[in-house]
PDB file of N, CA and C in Angstrom:
ATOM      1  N   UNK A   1      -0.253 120.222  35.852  1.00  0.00           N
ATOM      2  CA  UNK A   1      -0.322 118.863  36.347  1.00  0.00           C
ATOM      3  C   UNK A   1      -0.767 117.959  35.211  1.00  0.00           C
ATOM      4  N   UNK A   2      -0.300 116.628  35.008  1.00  0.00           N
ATOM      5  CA  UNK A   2      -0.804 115.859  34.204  1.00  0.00           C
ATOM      6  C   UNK A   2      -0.923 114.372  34.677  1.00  0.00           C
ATOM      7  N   UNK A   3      -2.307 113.807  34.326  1.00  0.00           N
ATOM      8  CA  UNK A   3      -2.698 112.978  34.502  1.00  0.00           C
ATOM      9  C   UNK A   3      -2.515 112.053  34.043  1.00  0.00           C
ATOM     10  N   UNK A   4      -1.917 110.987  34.158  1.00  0.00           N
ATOM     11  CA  UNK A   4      -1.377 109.790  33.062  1.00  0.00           C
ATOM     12  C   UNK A   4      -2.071 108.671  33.251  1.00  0.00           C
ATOM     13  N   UNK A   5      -2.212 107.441  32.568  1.00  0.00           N
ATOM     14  CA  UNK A   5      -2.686 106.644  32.932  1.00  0.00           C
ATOM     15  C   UNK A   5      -2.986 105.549  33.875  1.00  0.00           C
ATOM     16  N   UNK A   6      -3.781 105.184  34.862  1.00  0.00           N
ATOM     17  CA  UNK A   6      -3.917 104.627  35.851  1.00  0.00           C
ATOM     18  C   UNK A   6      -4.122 102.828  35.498  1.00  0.00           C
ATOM     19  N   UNK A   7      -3.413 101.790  35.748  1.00  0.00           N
ATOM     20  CA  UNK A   7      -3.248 100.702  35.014  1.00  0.00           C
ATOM     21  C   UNK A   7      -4.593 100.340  33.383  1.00  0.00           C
ATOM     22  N   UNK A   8      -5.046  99.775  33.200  1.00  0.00           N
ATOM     23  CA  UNK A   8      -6.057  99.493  32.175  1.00  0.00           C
ATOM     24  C   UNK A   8      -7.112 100.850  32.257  1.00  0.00           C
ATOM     25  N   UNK A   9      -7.380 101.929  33.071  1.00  0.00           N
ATOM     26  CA  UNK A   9      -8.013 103.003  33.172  1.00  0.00           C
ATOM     27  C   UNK A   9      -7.769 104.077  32.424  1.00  0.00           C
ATOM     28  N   UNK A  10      -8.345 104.697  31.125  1.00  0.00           N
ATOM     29  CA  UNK A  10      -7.975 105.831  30.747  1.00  0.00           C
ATOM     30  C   UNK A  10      -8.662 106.847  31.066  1.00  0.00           C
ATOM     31  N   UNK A  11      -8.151 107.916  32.460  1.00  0.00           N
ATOM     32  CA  UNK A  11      -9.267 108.880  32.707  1.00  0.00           C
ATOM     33  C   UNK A  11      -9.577 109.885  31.961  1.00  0.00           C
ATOM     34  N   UNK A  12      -8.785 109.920  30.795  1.00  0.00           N
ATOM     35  CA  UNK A  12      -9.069 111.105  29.640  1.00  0.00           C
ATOM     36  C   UNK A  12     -10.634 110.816  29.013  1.00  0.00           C
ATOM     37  N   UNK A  13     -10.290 109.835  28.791  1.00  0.00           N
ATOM     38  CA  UNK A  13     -11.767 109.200  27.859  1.00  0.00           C
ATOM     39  C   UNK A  13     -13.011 108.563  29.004  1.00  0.00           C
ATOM     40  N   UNK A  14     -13.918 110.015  29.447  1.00  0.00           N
ATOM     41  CA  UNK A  14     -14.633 109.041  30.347  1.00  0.00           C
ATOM     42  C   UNK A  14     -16.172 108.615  30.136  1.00  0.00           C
ATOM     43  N   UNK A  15     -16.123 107.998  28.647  1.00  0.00           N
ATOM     44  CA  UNK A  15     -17.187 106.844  28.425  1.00  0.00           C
ATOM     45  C   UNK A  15     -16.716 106.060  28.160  1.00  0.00           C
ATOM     46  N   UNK A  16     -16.029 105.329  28.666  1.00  0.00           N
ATOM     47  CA  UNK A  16     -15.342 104.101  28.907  1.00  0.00           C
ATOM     48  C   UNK A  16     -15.783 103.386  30.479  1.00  0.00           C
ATOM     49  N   UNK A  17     -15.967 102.070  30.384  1.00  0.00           N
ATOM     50  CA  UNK A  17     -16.030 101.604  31.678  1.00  0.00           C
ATOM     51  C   UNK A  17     -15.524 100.072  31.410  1.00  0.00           C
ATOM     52  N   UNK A  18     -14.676 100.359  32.666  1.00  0.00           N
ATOM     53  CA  UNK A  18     -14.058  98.757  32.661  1.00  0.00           C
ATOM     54  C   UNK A  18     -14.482  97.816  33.532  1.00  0.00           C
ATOM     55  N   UNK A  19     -14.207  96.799  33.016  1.00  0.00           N
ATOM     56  CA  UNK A  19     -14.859  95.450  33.739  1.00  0.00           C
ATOM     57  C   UNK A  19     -15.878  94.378  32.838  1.00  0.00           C
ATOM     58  N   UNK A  20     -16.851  94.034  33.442  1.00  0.00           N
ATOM     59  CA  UNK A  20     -17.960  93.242  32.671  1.00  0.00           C
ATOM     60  C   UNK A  20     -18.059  93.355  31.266  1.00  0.00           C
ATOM     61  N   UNK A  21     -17.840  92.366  30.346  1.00  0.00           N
ATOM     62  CA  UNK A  21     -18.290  92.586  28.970  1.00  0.00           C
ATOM     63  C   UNK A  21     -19.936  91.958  28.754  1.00  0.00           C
ATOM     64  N   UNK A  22     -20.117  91.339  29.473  1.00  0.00           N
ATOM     65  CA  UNK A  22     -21.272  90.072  28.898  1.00  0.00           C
ATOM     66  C   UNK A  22     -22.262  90.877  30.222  1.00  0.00           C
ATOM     67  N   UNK A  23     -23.242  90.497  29.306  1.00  0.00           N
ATOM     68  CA  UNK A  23     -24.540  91.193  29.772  1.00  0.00           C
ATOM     69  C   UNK A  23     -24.908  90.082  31.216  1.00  0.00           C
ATOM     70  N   UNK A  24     -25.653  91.111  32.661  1.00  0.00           N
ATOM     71  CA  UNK A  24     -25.523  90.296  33.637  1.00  0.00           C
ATOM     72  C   UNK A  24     -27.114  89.316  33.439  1.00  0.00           C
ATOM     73  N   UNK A  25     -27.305  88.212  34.173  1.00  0.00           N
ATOM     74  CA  UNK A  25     -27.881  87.460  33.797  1.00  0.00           C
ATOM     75  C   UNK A  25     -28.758  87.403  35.863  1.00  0.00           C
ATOM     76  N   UNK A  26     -29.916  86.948  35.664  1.00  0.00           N
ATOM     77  CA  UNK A  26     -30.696  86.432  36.926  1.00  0.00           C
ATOM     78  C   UNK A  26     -30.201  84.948  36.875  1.00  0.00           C
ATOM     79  N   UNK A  27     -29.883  84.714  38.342  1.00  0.00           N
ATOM     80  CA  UNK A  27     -29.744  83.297  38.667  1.00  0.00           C
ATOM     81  C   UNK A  27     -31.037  83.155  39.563  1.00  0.00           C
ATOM     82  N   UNK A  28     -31.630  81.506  38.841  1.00  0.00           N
ATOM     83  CA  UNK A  28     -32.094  80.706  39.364  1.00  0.00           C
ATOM     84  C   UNK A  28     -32.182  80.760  40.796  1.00  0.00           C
ATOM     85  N   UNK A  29     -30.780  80.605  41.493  1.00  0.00           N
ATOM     86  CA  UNK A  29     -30.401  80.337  42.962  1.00  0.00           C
ATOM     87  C   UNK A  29     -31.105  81.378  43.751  1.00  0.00           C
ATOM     88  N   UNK A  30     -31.146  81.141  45.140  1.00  0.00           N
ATOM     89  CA  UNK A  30     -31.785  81.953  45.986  1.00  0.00           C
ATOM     90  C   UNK A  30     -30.813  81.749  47.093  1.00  0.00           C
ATOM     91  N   UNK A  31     -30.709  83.472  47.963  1.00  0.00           N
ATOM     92  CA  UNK A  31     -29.848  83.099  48.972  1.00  0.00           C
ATOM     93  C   UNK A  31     -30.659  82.281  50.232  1.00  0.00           C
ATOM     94  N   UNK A  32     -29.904  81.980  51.097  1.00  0.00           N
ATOM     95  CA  UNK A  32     -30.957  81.516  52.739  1.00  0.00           C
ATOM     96  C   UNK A  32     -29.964  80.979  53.554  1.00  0.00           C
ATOM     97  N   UNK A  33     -30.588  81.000  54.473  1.00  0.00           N
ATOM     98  CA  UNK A  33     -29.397  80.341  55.558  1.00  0.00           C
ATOM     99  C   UNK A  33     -30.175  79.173  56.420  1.00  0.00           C
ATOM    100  N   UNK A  34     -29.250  79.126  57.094  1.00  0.00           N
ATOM    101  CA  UNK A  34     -30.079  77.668  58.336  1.00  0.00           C
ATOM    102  C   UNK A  34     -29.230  78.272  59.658  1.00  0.00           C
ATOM    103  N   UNK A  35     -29.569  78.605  60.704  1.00  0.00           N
ATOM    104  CA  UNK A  35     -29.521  78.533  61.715  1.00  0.00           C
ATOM    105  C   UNK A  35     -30.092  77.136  62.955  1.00  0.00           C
ATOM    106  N   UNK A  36     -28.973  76.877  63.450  1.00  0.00           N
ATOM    107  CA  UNK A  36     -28.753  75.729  64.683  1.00  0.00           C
ATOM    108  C   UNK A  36     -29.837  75.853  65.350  1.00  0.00           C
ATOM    109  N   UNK A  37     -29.691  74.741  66.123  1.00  0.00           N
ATOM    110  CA  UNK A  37     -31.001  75.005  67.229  1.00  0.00           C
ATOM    111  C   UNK A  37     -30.587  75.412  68.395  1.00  0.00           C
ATOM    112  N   UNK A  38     -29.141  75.044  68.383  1.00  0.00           N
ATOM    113  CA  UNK A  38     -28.246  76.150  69.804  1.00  0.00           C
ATOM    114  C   UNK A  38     -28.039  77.789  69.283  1.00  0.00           C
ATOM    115  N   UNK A  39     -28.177  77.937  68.458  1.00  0.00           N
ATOM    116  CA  UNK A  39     -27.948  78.937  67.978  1.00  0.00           C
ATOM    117  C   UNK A  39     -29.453  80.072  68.330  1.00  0.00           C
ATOM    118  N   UNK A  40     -30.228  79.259  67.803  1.00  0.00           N
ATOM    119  CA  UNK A  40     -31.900  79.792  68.216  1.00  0.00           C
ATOM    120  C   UNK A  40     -32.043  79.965  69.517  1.00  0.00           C
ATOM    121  N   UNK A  41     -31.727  78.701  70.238  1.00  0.00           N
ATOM    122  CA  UNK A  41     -31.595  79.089  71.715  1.00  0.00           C
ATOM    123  C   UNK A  41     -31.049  80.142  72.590  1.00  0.00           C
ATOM    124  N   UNK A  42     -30.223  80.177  72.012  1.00  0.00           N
ATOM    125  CA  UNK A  42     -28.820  81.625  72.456  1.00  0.00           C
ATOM    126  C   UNK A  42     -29.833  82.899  72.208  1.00  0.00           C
ATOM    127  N   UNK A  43     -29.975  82.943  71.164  1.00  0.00           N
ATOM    128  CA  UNK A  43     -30.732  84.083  70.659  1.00  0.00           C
ATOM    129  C   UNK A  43     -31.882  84.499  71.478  1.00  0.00           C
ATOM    130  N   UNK A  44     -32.709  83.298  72.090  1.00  0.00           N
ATOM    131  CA  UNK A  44     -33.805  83.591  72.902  1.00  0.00           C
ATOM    132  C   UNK A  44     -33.422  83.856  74.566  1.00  0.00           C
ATOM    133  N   UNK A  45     -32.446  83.471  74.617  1.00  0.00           N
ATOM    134  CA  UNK A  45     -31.491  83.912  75.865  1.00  0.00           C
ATOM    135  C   UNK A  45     -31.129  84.997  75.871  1.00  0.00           C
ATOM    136  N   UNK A  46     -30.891  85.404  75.039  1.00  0.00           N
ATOM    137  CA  UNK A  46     -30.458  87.005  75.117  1.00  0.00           C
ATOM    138  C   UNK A  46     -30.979  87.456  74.777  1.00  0.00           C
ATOM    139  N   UNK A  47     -32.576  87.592  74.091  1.00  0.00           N
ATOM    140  CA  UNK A  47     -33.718  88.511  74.218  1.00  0.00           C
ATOM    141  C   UNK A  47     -34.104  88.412  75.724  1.00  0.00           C
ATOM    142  N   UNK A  48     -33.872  87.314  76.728  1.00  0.00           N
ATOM    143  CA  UNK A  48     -34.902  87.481  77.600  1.00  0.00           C
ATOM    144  C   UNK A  48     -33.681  88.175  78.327  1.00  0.00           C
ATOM    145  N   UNK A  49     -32.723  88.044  78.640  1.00  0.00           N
ATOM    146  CA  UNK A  49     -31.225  88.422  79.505  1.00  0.00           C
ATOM    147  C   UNK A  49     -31.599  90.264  79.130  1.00  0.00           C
ATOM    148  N   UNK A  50     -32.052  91.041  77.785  1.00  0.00           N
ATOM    149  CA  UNK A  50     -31.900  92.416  77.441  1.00  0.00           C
ATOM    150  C   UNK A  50     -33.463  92.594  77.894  1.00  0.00           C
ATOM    151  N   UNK A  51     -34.155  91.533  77.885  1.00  0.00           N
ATOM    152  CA  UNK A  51     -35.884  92.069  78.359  1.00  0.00           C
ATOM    153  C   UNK A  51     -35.566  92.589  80.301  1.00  0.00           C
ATOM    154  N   UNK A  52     -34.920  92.046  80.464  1.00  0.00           N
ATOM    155  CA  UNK A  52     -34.872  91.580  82.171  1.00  0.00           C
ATOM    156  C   UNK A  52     -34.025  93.029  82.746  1.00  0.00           C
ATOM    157  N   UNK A  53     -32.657  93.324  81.937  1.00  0.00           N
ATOM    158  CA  UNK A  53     -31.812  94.169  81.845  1.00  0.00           C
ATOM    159  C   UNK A  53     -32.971  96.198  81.661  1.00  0.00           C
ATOM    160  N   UNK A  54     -33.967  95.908  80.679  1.00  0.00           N
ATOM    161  CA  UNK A  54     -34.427  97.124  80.607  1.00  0.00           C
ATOM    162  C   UNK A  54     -35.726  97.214  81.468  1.00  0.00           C
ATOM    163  N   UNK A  55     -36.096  95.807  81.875  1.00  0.00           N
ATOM    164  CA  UNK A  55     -37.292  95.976  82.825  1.00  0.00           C
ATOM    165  C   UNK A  55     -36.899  97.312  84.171  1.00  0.00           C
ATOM    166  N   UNK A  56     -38.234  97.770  84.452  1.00  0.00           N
ATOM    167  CA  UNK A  56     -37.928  98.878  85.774  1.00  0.00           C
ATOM    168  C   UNK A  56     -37.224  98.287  86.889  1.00  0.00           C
ATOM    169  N   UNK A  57     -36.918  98.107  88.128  1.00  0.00           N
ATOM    170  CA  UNK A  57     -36.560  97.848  89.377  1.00  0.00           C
ATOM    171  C   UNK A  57     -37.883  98.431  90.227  1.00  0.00           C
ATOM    172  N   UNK A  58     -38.301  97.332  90.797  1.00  0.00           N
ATOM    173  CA  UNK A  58     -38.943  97.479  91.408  1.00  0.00           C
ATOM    174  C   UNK A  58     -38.518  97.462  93.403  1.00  0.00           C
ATOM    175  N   UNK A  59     -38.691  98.650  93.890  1.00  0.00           N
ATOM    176  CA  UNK A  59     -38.321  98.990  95.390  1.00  0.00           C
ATOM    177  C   UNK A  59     -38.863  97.846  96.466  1.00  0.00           C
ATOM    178  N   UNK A  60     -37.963  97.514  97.217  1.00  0.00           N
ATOM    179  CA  UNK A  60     -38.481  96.327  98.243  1.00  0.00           C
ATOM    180  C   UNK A  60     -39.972  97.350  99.257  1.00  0.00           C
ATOM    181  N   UNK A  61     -40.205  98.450  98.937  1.00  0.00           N
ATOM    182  CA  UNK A  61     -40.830  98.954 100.010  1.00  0.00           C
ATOM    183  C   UNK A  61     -42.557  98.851  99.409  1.00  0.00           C
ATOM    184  N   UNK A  62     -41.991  98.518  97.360  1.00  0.00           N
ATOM    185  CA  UNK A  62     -43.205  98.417  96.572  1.00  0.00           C
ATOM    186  C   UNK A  62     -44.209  96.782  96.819  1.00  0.00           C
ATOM    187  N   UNK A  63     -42.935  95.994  96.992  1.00  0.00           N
ATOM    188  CA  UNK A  63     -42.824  94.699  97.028  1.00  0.00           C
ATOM    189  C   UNK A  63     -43.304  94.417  98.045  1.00  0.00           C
ATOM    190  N   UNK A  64     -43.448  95.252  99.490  1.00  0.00           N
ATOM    191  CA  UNK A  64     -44.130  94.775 101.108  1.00  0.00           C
ATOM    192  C   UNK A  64     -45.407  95.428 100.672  1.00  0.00           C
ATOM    193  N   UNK A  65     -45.706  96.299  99.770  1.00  0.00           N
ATOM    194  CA  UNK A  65     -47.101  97.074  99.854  1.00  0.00           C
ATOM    195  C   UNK A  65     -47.994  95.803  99.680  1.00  0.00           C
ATOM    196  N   UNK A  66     -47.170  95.081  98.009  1.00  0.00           N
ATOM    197  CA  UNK A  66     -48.343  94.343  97.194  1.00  0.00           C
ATOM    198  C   UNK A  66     -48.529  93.361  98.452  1.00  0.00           C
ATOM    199  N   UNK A  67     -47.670  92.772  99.051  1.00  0.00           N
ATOM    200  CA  UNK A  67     -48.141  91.163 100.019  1.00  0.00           C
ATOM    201  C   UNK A  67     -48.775  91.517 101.025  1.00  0.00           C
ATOM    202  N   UNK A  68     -49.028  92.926 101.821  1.00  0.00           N
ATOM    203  CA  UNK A  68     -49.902  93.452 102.550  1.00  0.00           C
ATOM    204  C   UNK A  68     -51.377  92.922 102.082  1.00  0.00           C
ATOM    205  N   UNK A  69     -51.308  93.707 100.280  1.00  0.00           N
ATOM    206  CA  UNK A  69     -52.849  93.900  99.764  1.00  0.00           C
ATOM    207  C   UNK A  69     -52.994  92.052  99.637  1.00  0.00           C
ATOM    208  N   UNK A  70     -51.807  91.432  99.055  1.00  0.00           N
ATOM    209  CA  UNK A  70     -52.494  90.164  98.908  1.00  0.00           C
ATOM    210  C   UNK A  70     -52.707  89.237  99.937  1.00  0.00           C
ATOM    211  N   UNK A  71     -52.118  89.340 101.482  1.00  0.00           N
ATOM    212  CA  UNK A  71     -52.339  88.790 102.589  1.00  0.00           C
ATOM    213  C   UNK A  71     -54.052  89.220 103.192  1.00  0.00           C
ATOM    214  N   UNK A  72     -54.443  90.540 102.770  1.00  0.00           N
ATOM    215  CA  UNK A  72     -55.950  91.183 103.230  1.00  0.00           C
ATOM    216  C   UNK A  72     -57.110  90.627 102.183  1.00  0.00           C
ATOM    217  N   UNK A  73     -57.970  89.367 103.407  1.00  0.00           N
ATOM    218  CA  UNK A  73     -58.933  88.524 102.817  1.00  0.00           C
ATOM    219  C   UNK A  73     -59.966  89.724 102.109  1.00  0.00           C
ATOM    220  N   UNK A  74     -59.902  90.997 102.385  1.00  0.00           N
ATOM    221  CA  UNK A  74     -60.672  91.971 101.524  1.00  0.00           C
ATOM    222  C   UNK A  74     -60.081  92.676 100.747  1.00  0.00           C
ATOM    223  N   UNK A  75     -59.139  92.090 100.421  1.00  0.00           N
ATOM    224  CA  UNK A  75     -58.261  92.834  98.823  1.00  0.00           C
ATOM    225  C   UNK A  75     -58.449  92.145  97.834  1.00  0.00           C
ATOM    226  N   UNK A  76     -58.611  91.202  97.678  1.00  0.00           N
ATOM    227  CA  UNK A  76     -58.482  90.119  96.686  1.00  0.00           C
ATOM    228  C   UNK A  76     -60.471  89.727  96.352  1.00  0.00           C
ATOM    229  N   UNK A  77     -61.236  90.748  95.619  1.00  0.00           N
ATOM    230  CA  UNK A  77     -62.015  90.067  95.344  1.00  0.00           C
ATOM    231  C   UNK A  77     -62.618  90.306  93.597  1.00  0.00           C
ATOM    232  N   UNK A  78     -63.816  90.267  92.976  1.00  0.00           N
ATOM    233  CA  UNK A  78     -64.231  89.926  91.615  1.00  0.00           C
ATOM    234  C   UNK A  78     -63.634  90.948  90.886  1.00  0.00           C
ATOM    235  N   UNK A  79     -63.558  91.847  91.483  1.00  0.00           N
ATOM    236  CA  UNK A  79     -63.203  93.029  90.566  1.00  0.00           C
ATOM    237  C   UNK A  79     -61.590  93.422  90.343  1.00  0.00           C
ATOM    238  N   UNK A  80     -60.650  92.847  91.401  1.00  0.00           N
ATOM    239  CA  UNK A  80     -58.913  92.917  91.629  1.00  0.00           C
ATOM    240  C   UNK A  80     -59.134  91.787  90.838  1.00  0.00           C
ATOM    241  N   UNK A  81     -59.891  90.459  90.605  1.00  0.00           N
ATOM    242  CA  UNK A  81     -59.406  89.711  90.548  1.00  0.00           C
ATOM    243  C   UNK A  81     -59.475  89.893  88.409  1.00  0.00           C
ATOM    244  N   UNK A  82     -60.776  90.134  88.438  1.00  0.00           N
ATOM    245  CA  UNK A  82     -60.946  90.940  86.637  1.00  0.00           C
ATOM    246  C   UNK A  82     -59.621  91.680  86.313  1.00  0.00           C
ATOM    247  N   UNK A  83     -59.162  92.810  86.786  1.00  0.00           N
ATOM    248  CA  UNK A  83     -58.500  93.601  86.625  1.00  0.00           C
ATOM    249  C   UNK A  83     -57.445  92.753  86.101  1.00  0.00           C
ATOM    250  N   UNK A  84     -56.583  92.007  87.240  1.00  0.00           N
ATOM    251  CA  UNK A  84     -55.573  91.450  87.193  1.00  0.00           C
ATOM    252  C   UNK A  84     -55.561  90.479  85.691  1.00  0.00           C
ATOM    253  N   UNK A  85     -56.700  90.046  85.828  1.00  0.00           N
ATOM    254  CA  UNK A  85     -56.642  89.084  84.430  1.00  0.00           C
ATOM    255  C   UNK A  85     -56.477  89.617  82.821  1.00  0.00           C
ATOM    256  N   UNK A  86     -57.082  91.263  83.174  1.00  0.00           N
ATOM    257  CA  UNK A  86     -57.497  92.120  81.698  1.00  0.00           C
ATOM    258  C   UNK A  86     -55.656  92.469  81.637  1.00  0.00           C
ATOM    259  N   UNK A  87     -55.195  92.655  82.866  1.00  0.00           N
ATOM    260  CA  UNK A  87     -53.637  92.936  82.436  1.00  0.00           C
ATOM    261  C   UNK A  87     -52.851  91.754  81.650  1.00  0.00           C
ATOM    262  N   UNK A  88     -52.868  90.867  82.404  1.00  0.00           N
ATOM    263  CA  UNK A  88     -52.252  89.634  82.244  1.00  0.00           C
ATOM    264  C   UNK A  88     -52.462  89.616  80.131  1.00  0.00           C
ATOM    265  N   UNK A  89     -53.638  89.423  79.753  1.00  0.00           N
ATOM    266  CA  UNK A  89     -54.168  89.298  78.546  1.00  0.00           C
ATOM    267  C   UNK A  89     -53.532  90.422  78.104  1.00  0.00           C
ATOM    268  N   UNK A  90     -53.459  91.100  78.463  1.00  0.00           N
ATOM    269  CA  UNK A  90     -52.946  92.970  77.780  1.00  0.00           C
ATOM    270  C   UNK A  90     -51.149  92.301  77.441  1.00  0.00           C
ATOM    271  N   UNK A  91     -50.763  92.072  78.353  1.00  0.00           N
ATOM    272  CA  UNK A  91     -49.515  92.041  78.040  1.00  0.00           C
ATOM    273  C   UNK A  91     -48.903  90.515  77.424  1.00  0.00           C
ATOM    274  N   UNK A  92     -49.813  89.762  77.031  1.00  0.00           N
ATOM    275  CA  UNK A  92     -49.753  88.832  75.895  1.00  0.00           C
ATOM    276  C   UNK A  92     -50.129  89.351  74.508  1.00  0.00           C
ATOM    277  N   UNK A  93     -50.866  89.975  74.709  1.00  0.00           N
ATOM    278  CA  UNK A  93     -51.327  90.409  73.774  1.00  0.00           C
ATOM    279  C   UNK A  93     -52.836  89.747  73.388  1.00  0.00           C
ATOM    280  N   UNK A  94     -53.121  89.294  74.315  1.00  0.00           N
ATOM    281  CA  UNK A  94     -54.816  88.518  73.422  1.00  0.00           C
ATOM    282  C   UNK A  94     -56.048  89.401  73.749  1.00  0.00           C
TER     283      UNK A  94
END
């Protein structure tokens, strides 16, 4: 088999490299972009649309328990009411 030459490429000789003669140089420039403010918006729409999508499902039978406990004037006192708040903060994060 013989290998012949491939346009300006000689694969016989391979310390050769083609392309660039001039040494590469740092530019000044910096990349960046700008994003819209509809664009930002969208974006926060469809974090909350994929938050909502992986949230659990919660059972209508879970949903009659809680309005039981919160309709009973002895469910709701200092200590449900702490609790509830240490979550709330938990899942903000503060």
């Amino acid at each position: 088999m013989t290998v012949g030459r491939i346009g300006h490429i000689d694969p016989i000789q391979p310390g050769k490299k083609p392309g660039r003669t001039e040494p590469l140089r740092e530019s000044d420039k910096t990349d960046s972009i700008h994003l819209s403010s509809e664009a930002l918006e969208k974006a926060e729409i469809y974090q909350v649309v994929e938050l909502i999508k992986s949230a659990p499902e919660i059972g209508e039978d879970r949903i009659a328990e809680l309005r039981e406990k919160i309709n009973d004037p002895s469910y709701i006192n200092e200590k449900v009411v702490s609790a509830t708040a240490d979550k709330i903060m938990d899942a903000f994060g503060l």
